[in-house]
N, C-alpha and C. Protein backbone atom coordinates (compact mmCIF):
# COMPACT_ATOMS: atom_id res chain seq x y z
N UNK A 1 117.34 114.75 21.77
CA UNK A 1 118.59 115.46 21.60
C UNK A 1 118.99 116.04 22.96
N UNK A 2 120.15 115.71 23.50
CA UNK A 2 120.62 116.28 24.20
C UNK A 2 120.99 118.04 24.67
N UNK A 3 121.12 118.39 25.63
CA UNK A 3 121.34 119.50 26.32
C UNK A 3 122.54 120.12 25.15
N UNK A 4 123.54 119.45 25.09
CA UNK A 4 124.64 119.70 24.33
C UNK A 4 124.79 119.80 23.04
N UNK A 5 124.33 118.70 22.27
CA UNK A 5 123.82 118.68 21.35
C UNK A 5 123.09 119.75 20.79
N UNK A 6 121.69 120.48 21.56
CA UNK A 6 121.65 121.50 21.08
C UNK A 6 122.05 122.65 20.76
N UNK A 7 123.04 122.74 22.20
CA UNK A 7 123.77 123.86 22.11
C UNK A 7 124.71 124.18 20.86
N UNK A 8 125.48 122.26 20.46
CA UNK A 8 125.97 122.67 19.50
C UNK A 8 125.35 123.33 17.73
N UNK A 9 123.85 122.78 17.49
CA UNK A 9 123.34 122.96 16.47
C UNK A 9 122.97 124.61 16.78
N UNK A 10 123.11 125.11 17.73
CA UNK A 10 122.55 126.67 17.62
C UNK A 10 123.86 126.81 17.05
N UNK A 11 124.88 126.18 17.62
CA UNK A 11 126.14 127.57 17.03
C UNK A 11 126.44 126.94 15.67
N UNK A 12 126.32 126.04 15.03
CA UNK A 12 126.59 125.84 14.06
C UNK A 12 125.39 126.53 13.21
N UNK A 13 123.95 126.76 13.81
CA UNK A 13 123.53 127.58 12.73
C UNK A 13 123.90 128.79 12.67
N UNK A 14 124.19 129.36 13.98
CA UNK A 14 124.51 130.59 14.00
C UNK A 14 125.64 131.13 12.76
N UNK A 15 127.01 129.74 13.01
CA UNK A 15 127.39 130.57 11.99
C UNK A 15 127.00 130.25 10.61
N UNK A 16 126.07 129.48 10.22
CA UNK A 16 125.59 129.33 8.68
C UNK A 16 125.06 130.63 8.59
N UNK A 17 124.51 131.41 9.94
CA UNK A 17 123.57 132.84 9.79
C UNK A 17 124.37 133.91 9.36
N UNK A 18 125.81 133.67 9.38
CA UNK A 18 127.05 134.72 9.36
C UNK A 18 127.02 135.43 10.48
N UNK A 19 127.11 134.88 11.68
CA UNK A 19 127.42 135.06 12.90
C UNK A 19 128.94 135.17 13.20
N UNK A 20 129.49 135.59 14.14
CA UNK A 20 131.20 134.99 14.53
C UNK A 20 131.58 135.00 15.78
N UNK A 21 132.45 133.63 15.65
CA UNK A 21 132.43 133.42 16.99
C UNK A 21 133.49 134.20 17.90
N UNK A 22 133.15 134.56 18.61
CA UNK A 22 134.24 135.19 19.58
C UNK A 22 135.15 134.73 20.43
N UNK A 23 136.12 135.22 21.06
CA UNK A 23 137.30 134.56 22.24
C UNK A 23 136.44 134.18 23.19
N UNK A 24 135.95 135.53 23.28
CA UNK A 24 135.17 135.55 25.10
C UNK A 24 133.98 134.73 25.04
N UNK A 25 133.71 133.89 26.33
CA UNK A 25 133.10 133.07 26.67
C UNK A 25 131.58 133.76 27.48
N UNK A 26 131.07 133.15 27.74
CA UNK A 26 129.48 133.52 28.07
C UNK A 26 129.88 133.58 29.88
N UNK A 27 130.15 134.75 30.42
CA UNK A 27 130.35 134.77 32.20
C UNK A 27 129.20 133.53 32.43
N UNK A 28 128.53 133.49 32.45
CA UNK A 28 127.28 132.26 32.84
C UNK A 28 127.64 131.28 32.53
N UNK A 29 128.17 130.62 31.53
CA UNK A 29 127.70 128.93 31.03
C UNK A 29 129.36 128.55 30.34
N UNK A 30 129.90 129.72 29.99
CA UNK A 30 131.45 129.19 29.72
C UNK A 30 131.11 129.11 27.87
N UNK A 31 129.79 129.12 27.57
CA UNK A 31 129.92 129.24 26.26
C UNK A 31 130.28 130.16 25.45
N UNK A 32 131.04 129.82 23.91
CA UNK A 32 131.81 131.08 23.39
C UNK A 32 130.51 131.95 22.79
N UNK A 33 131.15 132.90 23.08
CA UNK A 33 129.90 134.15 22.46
C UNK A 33 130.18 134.19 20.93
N UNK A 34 128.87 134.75 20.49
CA UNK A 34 128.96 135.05 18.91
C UNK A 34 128.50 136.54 18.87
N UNK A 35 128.98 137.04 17.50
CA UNK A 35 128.17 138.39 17.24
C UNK A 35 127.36 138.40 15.89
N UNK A 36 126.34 138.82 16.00
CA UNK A 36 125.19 138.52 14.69
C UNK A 36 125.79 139.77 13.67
N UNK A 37 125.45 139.82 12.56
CA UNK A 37 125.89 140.56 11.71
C UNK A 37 125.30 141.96 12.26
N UNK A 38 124.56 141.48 13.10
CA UNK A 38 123.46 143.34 13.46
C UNK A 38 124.05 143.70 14.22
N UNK A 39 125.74 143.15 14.65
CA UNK A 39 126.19 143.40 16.05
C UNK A 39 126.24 143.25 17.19
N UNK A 40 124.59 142.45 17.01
CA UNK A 40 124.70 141.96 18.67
C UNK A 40 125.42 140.86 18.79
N UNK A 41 125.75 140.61 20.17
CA UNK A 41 126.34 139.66 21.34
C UNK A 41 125.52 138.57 22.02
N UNK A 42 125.21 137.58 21.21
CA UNK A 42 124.46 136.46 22.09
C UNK A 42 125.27 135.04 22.68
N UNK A 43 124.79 134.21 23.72
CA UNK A 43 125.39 133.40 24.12
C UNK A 43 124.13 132.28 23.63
N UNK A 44 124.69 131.42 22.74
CA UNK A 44 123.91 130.21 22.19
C UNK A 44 123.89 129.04 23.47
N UNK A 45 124.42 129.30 24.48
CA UNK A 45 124.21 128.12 25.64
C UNK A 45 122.78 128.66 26.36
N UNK A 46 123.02 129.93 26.85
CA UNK A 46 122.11 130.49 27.43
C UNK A 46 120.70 131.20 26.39
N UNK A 47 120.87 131.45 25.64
CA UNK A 47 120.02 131.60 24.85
C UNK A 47 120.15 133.74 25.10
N UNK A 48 120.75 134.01 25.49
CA UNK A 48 120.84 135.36 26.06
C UNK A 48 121.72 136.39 25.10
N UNK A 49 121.34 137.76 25.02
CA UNK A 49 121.73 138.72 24.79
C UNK A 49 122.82 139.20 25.76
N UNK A 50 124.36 139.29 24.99
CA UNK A 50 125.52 140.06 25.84
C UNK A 50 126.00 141.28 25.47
N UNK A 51 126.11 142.33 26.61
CA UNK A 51 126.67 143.24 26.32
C UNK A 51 128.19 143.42 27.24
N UNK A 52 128.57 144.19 26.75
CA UNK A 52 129.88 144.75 26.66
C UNK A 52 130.20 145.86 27.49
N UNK A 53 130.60 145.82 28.77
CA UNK A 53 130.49 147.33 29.34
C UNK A 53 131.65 147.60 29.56
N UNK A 54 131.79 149.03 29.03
CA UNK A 54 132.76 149.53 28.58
C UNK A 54 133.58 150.48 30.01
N UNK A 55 134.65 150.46 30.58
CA UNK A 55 134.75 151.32 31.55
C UNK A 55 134.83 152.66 31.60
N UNK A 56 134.41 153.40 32.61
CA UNK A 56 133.54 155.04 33.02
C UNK A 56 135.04 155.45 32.59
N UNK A 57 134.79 156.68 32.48
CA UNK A 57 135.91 157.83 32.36
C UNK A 57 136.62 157.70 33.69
N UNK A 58 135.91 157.63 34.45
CA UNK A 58 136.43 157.56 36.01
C UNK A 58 137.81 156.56 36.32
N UNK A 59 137.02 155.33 35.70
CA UNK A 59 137.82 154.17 36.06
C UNK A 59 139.11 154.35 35.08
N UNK A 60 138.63 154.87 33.70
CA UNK A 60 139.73 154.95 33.02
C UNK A 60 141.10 156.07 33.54
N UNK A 61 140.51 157.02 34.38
CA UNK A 61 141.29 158.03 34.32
C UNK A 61 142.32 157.56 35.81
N UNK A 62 141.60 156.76 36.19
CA UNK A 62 142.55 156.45 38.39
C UNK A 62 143.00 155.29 37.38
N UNK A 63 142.97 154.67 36.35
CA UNK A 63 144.03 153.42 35.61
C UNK A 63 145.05 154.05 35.17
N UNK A 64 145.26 155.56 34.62
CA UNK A 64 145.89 155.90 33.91
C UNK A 64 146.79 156.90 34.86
N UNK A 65 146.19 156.95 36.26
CA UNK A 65 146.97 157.97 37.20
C UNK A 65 147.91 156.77 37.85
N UNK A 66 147.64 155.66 38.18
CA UNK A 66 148.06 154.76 39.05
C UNK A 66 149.35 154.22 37.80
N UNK A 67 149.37 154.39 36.70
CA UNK A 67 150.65 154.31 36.17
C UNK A 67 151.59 155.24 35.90
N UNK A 68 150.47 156.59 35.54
CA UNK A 68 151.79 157.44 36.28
C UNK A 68 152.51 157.31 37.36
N UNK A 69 151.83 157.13 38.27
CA UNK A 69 152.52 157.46 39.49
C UNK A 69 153.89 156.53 39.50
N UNK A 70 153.53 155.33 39.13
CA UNK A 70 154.41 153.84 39.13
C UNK A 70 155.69 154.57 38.35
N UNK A 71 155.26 155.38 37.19
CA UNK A 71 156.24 155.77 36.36
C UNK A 71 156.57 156.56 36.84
N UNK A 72 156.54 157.44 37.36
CA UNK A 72 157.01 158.98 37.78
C UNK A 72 158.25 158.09 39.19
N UNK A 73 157.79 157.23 39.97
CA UNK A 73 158.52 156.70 40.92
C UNK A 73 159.74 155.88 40.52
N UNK A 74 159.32 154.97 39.06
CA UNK A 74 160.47 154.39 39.11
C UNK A 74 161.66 155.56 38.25
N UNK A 75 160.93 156.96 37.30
CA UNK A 75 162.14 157.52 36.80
C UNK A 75 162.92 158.52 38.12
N UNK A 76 162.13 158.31 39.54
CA UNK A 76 162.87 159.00 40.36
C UNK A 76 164.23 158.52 40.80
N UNK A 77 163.79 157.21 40.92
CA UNK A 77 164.52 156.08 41.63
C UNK A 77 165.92 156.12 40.02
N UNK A 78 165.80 156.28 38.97
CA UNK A 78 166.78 156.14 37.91
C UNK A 78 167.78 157.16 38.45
N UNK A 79 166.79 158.23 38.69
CA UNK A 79 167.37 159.86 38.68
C UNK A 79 168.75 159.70 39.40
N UNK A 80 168.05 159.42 40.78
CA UNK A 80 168.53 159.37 42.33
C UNK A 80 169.84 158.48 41.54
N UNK A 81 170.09 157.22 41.09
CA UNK A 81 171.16 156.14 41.15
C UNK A 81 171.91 156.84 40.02
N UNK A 82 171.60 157.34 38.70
CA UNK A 82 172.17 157.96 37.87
C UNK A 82 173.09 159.51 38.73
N UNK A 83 172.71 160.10 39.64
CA UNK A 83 173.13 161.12 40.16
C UNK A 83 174.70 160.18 41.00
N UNK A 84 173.97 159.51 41.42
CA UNK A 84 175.15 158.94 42.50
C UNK A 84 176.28 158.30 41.45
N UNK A 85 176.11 157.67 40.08
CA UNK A 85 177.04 157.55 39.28
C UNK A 85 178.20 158.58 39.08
N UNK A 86 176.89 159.76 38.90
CA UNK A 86 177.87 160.78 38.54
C UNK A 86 178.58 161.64 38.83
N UNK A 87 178.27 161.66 40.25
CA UNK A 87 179.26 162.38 41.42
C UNK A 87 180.42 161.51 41.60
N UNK A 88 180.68 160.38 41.34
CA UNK A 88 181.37 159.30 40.94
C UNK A 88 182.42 159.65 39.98
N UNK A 89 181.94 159.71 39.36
CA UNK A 89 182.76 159.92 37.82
C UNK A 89 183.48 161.00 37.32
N UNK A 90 184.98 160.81 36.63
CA UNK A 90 186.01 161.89 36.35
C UNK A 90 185.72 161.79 35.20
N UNK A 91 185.00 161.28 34.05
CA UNK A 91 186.14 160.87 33.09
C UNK A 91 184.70 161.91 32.06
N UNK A 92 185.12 162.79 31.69
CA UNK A 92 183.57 163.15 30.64
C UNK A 92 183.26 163.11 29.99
N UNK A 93 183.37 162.30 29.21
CA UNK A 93 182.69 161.38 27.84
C UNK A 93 181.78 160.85 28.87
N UNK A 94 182.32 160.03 30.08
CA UNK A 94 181.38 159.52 30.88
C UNK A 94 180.11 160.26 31.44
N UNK A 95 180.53 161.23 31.85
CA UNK A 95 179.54 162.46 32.82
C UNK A 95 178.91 162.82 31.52
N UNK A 96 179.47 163.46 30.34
CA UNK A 96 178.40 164.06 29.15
C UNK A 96 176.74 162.74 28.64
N UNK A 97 177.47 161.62 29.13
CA UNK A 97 176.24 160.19 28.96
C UNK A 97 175.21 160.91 29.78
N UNK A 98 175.93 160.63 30.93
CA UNK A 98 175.16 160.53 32.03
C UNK A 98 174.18 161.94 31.96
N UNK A 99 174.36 162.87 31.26
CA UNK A 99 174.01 164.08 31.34
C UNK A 99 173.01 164.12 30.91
N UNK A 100 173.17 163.69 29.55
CA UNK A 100 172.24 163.34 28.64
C UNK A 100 170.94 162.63 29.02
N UNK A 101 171.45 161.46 29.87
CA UNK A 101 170.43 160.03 30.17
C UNK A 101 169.47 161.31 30.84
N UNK A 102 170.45 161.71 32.19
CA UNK A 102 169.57 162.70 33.37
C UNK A 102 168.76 163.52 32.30
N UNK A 103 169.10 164.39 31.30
CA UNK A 103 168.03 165.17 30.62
C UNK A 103 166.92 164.33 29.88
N UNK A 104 167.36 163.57 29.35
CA UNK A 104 166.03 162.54 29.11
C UNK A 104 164.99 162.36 30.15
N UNK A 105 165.12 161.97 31.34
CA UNK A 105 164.62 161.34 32.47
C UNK A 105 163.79 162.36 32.57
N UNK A 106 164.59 163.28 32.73
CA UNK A 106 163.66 164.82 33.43
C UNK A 106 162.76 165.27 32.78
N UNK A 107 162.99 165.54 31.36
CA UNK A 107 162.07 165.48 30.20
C UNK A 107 160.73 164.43 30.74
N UNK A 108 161.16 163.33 30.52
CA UNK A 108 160.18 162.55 30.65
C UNK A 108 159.22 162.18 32.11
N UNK A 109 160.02 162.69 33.01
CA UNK A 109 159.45 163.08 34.17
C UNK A 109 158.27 164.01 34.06
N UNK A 110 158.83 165.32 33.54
CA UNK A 110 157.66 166.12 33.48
C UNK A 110 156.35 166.24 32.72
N UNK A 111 156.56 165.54 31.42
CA UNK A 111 155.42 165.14 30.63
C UNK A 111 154.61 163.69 31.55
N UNK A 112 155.62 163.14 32.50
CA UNK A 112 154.20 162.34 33.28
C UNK A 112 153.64 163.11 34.46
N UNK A 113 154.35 163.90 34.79
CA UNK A 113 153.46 164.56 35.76
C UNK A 113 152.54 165.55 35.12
N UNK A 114 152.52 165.80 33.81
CA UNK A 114 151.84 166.40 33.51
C UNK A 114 151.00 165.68 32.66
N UNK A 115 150.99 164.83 32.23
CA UNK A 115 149.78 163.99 32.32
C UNK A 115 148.81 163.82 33.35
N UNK A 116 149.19 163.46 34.74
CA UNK A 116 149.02 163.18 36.38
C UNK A 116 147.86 164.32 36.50
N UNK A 117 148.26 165.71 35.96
CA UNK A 117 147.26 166.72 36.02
C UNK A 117 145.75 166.64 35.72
């Protein structure tokens, strides 16, 4: 029996074992991972135990600043072009929009910078 061949009879027992197969593939061998009913993560190519590492608070928290920031920049950039509309504008139905939009923005400005905290 082939290399392949075996590989395929593990995963087909696996799932007679009530195993399931997963998206993610085995980083090593490209084979799809399964999870055993006990939860674990094995790769039937490699014969190996996979885990799952989950990212630090750390990493999560500079992911979650680096979109503030993106956000906080592009509602500046709204602010700034919405202002220049409205120094523009006579008509106030028009300016009361615009007023509005600007109080939204700002609103929402400050709940991301205060997230950012």
């Amino acid at each position: 029996m082939s290399a392949r061949d075996s590989q395929v009879k593990r995963m087909a027992d696996l799932l007679r074992e009530g195993a399931t197969m997963l998206s993610q593939a085995c980083p090593e061998c490209k084979t799809p991972l399964f999870r055993l009913s006990s939860g674990e993560v094995v790769c039937p190519g490699c014969n190996k135990r996979v885990v799952f590492a989950k990212p630090s608070e750390t990493e999560r928290v500079a992911s979650q600043s680096v979109v503030a920031s993106s956000l906080e920049e592009v509602l500046i950039e709204k602010i700034s072009e919405l202002q220049s509309s409205l120094r523009m504008s006579k008509d106030v139905s028009e300016i009361e929009r615009y007023a509005k939009v600007l109080s939204s923005l700002f609103e929402l400005l400050e709940k991301v910078r205060g997230a950012k905290r």
